[in-house]
C-alpha atoms as a PDB file:
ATOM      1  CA  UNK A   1     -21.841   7.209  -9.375  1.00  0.00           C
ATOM      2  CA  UNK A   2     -18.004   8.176  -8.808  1.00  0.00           C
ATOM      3  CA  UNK A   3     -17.463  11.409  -9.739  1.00  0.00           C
ATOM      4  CA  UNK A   4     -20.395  13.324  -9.145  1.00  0.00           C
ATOM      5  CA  UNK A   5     -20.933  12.433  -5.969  1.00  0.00           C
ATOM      6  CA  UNK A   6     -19.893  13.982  -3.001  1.00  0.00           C
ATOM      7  CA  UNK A   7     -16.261  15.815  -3.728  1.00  0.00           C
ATOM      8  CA  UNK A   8     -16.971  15.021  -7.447  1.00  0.00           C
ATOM      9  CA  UNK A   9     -15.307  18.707  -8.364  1.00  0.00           C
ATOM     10  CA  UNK A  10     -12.239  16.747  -6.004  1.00  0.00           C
ATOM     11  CA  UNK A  11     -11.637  14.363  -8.306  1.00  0.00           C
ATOM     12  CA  UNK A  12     -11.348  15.608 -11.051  1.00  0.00           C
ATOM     13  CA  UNK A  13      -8.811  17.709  -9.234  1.00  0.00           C
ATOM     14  CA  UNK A  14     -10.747  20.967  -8.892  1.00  0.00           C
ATOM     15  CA  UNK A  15      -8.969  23.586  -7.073  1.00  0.00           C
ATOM     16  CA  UNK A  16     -12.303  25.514  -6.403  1.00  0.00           C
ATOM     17  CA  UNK A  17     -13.175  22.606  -4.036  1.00  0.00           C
ATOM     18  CA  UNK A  18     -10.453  22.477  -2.367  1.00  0.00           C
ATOM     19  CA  UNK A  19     -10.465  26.160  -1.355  1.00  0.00           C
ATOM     20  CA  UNK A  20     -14.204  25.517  -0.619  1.00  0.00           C
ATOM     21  CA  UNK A  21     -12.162  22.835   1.927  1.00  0.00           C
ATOM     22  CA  UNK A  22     -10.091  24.406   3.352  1.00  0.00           C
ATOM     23  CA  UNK A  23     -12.871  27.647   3.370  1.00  0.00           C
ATOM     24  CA  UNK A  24     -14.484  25.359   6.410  1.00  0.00           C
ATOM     25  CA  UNK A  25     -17.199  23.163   5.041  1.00  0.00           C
ATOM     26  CA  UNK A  26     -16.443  20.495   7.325  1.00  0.00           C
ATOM     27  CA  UNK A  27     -19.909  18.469   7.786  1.00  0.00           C
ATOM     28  CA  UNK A  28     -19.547  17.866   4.107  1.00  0.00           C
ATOM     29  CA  UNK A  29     -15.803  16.296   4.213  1.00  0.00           C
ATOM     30  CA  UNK A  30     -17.016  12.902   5.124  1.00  0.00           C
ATOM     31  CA  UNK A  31     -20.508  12.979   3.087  1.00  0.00           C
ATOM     32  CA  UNK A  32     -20.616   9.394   0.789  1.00  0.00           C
ATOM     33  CA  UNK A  33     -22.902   9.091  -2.121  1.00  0.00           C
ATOM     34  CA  UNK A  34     -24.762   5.803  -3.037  1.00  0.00           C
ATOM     35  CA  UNK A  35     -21.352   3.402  -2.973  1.00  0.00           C
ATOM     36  CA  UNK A  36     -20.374   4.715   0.182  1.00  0.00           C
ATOM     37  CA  UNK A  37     -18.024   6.739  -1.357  1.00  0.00           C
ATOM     38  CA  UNK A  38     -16.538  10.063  -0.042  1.00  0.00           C
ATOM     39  CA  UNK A  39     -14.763  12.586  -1.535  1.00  0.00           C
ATOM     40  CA  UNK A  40     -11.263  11.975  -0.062  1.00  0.00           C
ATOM     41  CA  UNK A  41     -11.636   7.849  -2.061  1.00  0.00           C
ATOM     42  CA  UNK A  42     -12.111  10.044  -5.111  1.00  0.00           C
ATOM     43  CA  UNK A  43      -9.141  12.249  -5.231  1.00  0.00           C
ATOM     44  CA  UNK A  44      -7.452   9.380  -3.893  1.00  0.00           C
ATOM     45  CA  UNK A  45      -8.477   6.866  -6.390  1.00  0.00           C
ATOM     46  CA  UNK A  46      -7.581   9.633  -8.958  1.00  0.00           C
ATOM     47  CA  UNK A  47      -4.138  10.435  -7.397  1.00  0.00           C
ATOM     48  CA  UNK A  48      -5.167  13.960  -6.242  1.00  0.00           C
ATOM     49  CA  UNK A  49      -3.000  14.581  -3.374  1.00  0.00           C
ATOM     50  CA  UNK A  50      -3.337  18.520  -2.955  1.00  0.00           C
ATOM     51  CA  UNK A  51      -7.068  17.607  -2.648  1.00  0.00           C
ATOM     52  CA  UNK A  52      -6.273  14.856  -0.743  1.00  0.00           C
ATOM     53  CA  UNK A  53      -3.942  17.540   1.937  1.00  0.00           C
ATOM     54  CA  UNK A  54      -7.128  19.460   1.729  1.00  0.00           C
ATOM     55  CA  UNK A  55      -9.835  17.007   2.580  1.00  0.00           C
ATOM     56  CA  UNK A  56      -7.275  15.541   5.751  1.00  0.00           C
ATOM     57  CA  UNK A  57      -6.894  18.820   6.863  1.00  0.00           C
ATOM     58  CA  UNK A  58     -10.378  19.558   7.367  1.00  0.00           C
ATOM     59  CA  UNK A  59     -10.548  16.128   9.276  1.00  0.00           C
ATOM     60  CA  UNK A  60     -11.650  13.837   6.403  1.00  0.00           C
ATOM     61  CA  UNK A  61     -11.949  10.316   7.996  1.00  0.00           C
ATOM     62  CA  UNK A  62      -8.923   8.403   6.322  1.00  0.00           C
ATOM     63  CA  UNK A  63      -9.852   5.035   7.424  1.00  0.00           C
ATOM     64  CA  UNK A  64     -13.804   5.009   5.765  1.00  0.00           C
ATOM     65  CA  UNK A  65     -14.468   2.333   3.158  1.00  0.00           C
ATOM     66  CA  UNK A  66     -17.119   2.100   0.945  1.00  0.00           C
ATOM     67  CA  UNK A  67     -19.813  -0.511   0.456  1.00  0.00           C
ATOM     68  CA  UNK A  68     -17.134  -2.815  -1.527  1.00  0.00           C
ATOM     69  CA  UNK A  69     -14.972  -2.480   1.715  1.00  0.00           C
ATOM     70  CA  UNK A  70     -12.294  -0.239  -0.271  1.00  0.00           C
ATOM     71  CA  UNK A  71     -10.580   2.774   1.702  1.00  0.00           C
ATOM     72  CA  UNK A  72      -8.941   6.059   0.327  1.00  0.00           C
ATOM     73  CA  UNK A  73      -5.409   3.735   0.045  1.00  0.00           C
ATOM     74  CA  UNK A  74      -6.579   0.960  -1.905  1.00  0.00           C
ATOM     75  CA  UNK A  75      -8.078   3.384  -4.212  1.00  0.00           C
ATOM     76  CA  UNK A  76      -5.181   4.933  -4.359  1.00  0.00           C
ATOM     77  CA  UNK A  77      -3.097   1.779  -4.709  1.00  0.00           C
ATOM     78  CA  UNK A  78      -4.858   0.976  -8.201  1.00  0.00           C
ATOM     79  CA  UNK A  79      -3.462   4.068  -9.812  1.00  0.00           C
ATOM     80  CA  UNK A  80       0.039   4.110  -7.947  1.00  0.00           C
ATOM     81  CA  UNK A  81      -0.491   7.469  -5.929  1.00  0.00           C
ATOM     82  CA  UNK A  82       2.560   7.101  -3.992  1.00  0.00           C
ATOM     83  CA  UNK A  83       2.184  10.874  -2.935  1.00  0.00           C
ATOM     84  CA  UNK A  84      -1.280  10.394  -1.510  1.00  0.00           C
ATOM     85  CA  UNK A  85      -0.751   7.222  -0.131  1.00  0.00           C
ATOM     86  CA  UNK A  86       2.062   8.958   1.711  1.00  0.00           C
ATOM     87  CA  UNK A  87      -0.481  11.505   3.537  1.00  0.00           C
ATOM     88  CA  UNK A  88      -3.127   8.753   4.152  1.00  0.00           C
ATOM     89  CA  UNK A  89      -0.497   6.604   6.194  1.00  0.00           C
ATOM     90  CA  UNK A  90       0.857   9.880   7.481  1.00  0.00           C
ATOM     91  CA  UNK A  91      -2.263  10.607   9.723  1.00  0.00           C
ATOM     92  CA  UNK A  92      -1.441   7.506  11.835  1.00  0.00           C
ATOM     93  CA  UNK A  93       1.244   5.965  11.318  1.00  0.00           C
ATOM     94  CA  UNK A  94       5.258   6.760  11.321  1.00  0.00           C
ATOM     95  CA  UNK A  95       7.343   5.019   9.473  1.00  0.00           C
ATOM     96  CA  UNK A  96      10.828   3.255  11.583  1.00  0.00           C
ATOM     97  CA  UNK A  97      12.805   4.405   7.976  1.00  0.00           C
ATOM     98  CA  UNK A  98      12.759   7.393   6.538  1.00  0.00           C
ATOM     99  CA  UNK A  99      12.637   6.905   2.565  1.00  0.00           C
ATOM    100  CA  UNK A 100      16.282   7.356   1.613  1.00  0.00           C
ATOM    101  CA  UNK A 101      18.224   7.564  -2.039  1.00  0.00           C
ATOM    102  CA  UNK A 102      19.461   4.103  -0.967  1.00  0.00           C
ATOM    103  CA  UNK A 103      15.759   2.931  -0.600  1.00  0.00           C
ATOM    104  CA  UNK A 104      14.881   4.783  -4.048  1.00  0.00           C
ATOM    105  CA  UNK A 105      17.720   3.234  -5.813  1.00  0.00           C
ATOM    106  CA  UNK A 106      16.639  -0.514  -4.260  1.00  0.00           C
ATOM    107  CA  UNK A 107      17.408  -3.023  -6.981  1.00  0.00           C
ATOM    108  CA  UNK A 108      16.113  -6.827  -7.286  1.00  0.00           C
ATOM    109  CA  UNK A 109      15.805  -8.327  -3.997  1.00  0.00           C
ATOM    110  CA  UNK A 110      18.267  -5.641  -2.533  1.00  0.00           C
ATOM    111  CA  UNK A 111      17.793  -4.953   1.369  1.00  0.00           C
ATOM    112  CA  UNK A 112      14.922  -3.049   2.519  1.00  0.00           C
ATOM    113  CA  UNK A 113      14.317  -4.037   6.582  1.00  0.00           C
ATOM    114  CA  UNK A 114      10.166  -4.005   7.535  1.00  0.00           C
ATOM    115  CA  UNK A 115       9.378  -1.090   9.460  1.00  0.00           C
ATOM    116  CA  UNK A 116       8.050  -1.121  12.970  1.00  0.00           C
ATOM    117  CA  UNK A 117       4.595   0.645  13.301  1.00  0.00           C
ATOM    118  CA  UNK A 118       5.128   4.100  16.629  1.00  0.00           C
ATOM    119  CA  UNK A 119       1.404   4.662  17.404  1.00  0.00           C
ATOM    120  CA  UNK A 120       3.260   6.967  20.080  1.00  0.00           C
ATOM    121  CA  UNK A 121       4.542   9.128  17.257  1.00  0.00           C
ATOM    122  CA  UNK A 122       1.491   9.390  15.322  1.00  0.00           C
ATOM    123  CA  UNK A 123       1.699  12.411  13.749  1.00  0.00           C
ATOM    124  CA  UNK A 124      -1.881  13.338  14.144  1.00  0.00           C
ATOM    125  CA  UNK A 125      -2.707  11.686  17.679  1.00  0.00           C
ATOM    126  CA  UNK A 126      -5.308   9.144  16.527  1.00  0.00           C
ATOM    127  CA  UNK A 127      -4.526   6.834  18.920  1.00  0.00           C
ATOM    128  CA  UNK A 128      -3.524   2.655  18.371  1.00  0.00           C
ATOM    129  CA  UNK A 129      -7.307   2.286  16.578  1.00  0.00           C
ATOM    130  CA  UNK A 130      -6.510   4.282  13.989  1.00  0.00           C
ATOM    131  CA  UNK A 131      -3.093   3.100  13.375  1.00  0.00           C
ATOM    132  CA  UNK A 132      -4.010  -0.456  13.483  1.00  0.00           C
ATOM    133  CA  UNK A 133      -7.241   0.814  10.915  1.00  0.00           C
ATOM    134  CA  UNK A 134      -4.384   1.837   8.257  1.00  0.00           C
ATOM    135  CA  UNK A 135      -2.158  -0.558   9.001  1.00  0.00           C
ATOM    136  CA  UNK A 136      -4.513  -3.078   7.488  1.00  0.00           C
ATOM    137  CA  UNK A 137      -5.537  -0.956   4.921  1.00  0.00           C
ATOM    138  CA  UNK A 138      -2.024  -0.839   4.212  1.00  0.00           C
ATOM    139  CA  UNK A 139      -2.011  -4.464   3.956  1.00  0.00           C
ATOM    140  CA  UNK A 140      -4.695  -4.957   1.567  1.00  0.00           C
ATOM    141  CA  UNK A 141      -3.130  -2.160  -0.857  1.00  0.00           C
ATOM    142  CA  UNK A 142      -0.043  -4.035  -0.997  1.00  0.00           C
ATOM    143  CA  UNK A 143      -1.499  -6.914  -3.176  1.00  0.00           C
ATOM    144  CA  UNK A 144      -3.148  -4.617  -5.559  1.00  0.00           C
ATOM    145  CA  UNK A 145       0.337  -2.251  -5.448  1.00  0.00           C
ATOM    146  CA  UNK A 146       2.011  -5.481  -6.800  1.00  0.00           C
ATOM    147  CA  UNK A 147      -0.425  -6.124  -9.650  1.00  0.00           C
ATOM    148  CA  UNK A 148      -0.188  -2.908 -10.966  1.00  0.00           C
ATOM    149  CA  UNK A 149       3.763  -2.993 -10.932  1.00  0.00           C
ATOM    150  CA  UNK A 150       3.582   0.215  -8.395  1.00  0.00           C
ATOM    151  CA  UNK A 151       7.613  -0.670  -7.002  1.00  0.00           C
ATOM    152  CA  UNK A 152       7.767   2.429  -5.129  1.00  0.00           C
ATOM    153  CA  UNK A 153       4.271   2.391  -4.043  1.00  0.00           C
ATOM    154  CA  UNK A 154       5.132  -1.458  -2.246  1.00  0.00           C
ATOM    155  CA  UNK A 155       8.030   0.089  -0.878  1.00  0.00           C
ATOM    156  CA  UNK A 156       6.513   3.005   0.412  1.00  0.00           C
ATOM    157  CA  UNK A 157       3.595   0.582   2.114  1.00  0.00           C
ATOM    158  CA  UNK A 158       6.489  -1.573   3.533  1.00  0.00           C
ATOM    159  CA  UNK A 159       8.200   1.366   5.284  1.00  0.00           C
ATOM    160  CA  UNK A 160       5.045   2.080   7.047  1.00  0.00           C
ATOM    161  CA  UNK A 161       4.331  -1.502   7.790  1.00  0.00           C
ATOM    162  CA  UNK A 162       2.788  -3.164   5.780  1.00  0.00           C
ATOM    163  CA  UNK A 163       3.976  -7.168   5.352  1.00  0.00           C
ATOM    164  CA  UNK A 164       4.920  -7.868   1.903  1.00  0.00           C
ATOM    165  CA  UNK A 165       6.587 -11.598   3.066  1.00  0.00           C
ATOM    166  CA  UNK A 166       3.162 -13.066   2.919  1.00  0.00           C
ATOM    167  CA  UNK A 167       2.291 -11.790  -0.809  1.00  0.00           C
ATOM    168  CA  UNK A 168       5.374 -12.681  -1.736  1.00  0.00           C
ATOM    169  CA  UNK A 169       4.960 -16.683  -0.982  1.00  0.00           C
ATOM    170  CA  UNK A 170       1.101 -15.559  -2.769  1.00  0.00           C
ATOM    171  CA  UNK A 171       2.374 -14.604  -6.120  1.00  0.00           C
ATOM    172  CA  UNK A 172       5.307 -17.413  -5.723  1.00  0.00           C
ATOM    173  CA  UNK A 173       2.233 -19.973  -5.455  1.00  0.00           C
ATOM    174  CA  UNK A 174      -0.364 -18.487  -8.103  1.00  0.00           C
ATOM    175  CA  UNK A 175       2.946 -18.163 -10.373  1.00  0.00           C
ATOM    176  CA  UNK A 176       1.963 -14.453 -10.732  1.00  0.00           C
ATOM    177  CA  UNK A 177       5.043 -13.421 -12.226  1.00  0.00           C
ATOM    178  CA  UNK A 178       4.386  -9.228 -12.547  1.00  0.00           C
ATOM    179  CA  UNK A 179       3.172  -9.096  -8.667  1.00  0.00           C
ATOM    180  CA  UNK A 180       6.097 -11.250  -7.663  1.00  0.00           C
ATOM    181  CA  UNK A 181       8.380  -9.089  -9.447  1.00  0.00           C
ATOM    182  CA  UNK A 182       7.294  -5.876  -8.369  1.00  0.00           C
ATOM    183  CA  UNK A 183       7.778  -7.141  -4.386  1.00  0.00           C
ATOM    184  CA  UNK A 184      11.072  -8.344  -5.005  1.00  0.00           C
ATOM    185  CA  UNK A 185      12.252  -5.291  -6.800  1.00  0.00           C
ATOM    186  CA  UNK A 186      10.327  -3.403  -3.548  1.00  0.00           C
ATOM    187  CA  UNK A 187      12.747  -5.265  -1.597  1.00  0.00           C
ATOM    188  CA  UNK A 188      10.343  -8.636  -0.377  1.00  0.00           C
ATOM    189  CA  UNK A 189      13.286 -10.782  -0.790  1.00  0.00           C
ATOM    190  CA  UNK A 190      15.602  -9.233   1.962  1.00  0.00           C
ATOM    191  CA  UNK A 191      13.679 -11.495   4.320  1.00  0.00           C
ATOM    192  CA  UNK A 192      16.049 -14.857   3.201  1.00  0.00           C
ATOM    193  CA  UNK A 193      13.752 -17.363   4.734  1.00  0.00           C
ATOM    194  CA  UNK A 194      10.650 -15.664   3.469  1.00  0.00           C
ATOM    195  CA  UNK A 195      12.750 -15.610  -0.046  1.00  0.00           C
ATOM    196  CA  UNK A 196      13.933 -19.381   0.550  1.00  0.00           C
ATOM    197  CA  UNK A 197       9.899 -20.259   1.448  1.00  0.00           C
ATOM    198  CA  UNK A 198       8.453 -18.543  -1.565  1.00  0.00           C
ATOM    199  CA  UNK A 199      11.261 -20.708  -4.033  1.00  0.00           C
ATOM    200  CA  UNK A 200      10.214 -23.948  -2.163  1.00  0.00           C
ATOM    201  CA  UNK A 201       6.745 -22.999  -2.964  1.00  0.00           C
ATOM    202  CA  UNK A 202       7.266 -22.000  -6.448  1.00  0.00           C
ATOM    203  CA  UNK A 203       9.103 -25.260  -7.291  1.00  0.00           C
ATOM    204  CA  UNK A 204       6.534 -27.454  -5.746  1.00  0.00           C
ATOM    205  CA  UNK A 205       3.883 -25.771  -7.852  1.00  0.00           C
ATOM    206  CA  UNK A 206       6.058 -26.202 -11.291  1.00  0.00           C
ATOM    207  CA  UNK A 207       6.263 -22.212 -11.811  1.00  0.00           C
ATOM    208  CA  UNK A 208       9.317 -21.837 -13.774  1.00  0.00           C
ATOM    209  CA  UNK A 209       8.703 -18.017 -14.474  1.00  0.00           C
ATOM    210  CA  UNK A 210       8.352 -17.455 -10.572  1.00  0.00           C
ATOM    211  CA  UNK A 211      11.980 -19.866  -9.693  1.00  0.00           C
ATOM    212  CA  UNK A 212      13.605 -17.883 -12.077  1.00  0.00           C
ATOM    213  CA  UNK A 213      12.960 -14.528 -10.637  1.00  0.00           C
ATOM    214  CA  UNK A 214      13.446 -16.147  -6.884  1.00  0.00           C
ATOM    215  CA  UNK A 215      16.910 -17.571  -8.385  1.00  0.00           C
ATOM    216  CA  UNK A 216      17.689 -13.992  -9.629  1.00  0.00           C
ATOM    217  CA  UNK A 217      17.212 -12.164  -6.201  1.00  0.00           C
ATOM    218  CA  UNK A 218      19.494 -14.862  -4.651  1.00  0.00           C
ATOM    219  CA  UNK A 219      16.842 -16.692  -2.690  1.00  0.00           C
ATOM    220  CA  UNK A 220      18.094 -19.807  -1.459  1.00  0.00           C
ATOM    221  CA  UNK A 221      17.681 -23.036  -2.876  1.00  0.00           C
ATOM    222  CA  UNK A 222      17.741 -25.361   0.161  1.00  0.00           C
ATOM    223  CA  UNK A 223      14.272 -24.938   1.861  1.00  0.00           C
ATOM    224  CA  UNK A 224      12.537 -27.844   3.158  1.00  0.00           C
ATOM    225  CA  UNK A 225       9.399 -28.515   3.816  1.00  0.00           C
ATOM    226  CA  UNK A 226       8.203 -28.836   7.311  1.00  0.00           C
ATOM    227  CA  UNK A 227       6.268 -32.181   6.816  1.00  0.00           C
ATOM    228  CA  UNK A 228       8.645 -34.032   5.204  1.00  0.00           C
ATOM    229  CA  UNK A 229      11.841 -32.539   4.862  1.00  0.00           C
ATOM    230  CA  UNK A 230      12.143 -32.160   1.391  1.00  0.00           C
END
């Protein structure tokens, strides 16, 4: 399956599709082969964004999944596709900060404040379903943004969003040292108490690899726990 399905010539980044797109073959943009997949998860799980532009422009749904439950951005989110994932949350969602050299040059656990989802200044006019549809397919990519060490990619999900907090006390528990990296270098950590819960929860669970990077991004070392108060 995959790539010679629907949009196949899209993946692989073909620019005779996406002339054939934008040409006006519309019934065809949301067309899904035996997966479920359609041509817009292809160029996005292959980090094709001007086939991406294409397929969105034509009115590609950006919200489909296929039969494993996967949309265009979590695709996307395994290969790091900041670009595309851009235009995907772009359809419905605008992001409260504007990426910003400060926000490029974000360092461990420096400051990056969660954005606040404006379904009123949807760029496209979708309406609060489709925001709240890639808002939690925002929220899934995160996870899988973190495993593959995609910093700016987190980021880039955070400013439209996403919640990285809740990863973040994740990884500190699973002692999954590369995710819980990559969110504090995407700026996870600028929530203290979030920072303060995920040491708590790293110490508890004897992760010295996970303390360690908690201790380097300042988190705080006094948390207690709620049922006993240590």
């Amino acid at each position: 399956g995959g790539d010679d399905g629907p949009g196949g010539g899209l993946a692989r980044g073909g620019g005779g599709c996406v002339r054939c797109v934008r040409g006006g073959v519309r019934a065809l943009v949301d067309a899904v082969d035996a997966q479920g997949v359609t041509a817009l998860m292809l160029a996005a799980k292959n980090g094709h964004a001007a086939a991406a532009a294409a397929l969105l422009s034509a009115g590609a749904d950006a919200t489909a999944t296929d039969m494993a439950g996967l949309g265009a951005l979590e695709l996307c989110a395994k290969k790091g596709a900041v670009e595309v994932a851009r235009l995907l949350l772009g359809r419905s969602i605008k992001p409260s900060v504007a990426p910003a050299a400060e926000a490029a040059a974000c360092g461990l656990g420096s400051p990056n404040p969660p954005a606040v989802i404006s379904t009123a200044g949807a760029a496209t006019g979708d309406g609060t379903g489709a925001a709240a549809s890639m808002l939690s397919h925002a929220a899934r990519a995160v996870p899988i943004a973190a495993r593959g060490g995609f910093v700016d990619l987190v980021r880039e999900l955070g400013q439209y969003g996403a919640p990285t907090q809740p990863h973040l006390m994740r990884a500190a528990a699973g002692g999954a040292t590369e995710a819980l990296l990559t969110l504090l270098r995407a700026g996870a950590a600028a929530d203290s108490d979030a920072a303060a819960e995920a040491m708590l929860t790293a110490a508890c669970c004897g992760h010295r690899g996970a303390v360690s990077l908690l201790l380097d991004a300042h988190a705080s070392v006094f948390a207690q726990d709620r049922a006993h108060g240590r």
